[in-house]
Structure formats: C-alpha cells, structure tokens
Protein backbone atom coordinates (compact mmCIF):
# COMPACT_ATOMS: atom_id res chain seq x y z
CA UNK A 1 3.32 4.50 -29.38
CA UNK A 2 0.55 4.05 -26.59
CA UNK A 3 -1.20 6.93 -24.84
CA UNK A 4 -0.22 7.24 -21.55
CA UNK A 5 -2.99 7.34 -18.92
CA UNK A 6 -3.69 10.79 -17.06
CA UNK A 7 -2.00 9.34 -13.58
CA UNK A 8 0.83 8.93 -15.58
CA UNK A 9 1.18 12.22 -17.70
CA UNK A 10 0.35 14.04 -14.73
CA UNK A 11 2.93 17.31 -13.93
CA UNK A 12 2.53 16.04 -10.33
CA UNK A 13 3.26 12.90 -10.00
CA UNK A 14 6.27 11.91 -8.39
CA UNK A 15 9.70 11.03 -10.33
CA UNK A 16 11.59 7.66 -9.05
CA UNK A 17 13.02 7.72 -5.67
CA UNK A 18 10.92 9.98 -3.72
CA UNK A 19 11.07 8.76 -0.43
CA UNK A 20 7.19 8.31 1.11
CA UNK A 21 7.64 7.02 4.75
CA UNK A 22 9.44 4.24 6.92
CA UNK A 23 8.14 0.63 7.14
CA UNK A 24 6.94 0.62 10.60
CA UNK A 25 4.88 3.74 9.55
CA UNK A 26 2.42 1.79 8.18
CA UNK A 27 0.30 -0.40 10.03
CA UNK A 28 0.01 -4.67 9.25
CA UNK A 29 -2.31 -5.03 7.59
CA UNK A 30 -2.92 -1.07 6.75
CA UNK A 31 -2.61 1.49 4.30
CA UNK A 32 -1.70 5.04 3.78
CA UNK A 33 -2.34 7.94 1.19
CA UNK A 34 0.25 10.39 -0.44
CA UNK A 35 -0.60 13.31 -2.07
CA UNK A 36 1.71 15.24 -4.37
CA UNK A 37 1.12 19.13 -6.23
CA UNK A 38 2.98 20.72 -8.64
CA UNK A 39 1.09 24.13 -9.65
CA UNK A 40 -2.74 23.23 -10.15
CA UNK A 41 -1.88 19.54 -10.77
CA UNK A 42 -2.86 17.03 -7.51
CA UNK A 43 -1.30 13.51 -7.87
CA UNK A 44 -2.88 10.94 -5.16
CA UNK A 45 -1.32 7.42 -4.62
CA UNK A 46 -1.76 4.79 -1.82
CA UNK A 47 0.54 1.93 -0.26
CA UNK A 48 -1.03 -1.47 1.09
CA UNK A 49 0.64 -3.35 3.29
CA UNK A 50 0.05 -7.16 4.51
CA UNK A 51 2.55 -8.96 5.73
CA UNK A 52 5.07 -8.90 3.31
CA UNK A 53 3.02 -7.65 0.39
CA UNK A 54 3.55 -3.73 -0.56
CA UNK A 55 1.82 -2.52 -2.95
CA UNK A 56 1.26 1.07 -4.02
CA UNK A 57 -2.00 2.19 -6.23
CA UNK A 58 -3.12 5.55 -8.22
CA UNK A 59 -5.92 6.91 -5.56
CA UNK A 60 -8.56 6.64 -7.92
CA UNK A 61 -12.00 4.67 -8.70
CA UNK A 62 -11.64 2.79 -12.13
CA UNK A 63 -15.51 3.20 -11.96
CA UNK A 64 -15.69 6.89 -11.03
CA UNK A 65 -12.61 8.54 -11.03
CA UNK A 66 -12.82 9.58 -7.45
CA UNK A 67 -10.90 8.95 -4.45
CA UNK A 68 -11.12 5.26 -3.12
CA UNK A 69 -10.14 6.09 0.75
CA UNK A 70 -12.85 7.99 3.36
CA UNK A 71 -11.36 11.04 4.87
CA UNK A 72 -9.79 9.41 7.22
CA UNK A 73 -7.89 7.53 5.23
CA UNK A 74 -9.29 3.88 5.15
CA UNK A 75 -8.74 2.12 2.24
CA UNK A 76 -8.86 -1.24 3.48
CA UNK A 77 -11.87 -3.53 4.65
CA UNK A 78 -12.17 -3.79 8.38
CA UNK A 79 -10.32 -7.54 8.21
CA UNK A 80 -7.63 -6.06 5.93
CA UNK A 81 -8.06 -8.79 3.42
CA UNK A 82 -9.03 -5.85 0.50
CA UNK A 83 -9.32 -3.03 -0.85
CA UNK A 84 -12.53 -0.96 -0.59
CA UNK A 85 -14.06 2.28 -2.70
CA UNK A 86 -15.92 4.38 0.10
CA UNK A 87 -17.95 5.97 -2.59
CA UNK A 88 -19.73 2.66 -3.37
CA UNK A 89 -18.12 -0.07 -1.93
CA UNK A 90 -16.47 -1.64 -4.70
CA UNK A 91 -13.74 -3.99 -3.33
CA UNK A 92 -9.91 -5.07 -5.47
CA UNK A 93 -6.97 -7.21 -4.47
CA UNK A 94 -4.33 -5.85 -2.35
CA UNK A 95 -1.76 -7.94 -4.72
CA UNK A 96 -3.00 -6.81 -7.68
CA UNK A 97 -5.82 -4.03 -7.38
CA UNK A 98 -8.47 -6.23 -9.45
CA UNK A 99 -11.66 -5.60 -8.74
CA UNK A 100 -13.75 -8.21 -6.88
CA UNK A 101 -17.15 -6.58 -6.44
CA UNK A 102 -18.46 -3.58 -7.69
CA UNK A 103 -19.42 -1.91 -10.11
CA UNK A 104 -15.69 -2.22 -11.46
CA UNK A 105 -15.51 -5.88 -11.66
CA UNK A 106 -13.31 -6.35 -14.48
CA UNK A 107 -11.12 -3.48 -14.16
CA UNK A 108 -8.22 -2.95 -12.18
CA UNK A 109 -6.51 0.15 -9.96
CA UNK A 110 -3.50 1.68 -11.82
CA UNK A 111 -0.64 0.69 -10.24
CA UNK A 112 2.03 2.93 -8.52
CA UNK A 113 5.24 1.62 -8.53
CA UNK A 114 7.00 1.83 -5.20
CA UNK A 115 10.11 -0.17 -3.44
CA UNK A 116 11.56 -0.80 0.08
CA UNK A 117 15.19 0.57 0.83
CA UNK A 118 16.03 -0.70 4.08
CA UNK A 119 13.47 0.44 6.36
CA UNK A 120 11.89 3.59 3.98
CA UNK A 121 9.72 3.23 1.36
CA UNK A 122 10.05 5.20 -1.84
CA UNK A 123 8.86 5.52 -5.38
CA UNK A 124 9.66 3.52 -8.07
C-alpha cells in the first residue's frame, strides 16, 4: 500500500462535500483560497477558474513547500492564463497544475478534488 502524501493525511483537511462558495463567487478567469483547522493542523487549498475549467489545488509549492498565493490572494498571472508561486515565480497549468517554469519544472501541484452542484462549489 502507497504512502499517502502529508495534504492528504492531514487531520484538517476537508472530508467530501464541504461546501466552499457559489460559482459567481469566483471571478473568470480568477481564483480563491480556503483554509481549513482542526486543532494545530492548517489545511490550505485553492480553486481556479477559466471559463469552464475548475480546478482545485493543495496551496503549496512542489519546490518549497510554501504557500503559492501573495497575501492577497493572487494565484494567477495578471492575463489569467496560469498559475504563479509568489515566492519565486514558478508558473503550472490551470488544467493540470504542471509546472511550466520554475524551479519546479517537472513536478506538479497536488490536486484537490472539488465539484459543482448547481451553482455552489464543494469538495470532492
């Protein structure tokens, strides 16, 4: 049996159907962070949206292990075509969270497994 990853063994993450926001909540093309504790444990997660891709993403820098968004939440390049690390710039696919440039190139965000109900979004 495989290892799971620390995202996923983590206390805080968020079981299945844990509803996050509404659609129109997030901006096209745009992006918003979640963060979820349970005692000392912090889980972090992120949904893209572009056009009719959603995706959702572990918060976290394959590279460095920190946060990928600035504090004020931007995760996405100014054009909204990808993803970018604001610790050093590194930049992934919104479909797929590969990374393009960086010092990552190679690796890939964890994904985060979310789904639209109607209008909400929730995890998956």
């Amino acid at each position: 049996m495989a290892a799971s990853s620390p995202a996923q063994s983590n206390p805080a993450r968020p079981v299945a159907g844990v509803r996050l926001c509404a659609l129109d909540e997030l901006a096209d093309p745009g992006a918003r962070g979640f963060r979820f504790r349970q005692d000392g444990a912090l889980f972090a997660g992120f949904v893209v949206r572009r056009g009719a891709l959603l995706a959702g993403y572990v918060d976290s820098c394959p590279h460095a292990g920190w946060p990928l968004g600035a504090l004020d939440e931007r995760y996405l390049t100014r054009t909204g075509e990808h993803i970018l690390c604001a610790g050093h710039g590194a930049l992934f696919a919104l479909a797929d969270g590969a990374c393009l440039a960086g010092p990552c190139a190679g690796d890939r965000l964890l994904p985060w497994p979310i789904e639209l109900r109607g209008n909400d979004l929730f995890t998956a």
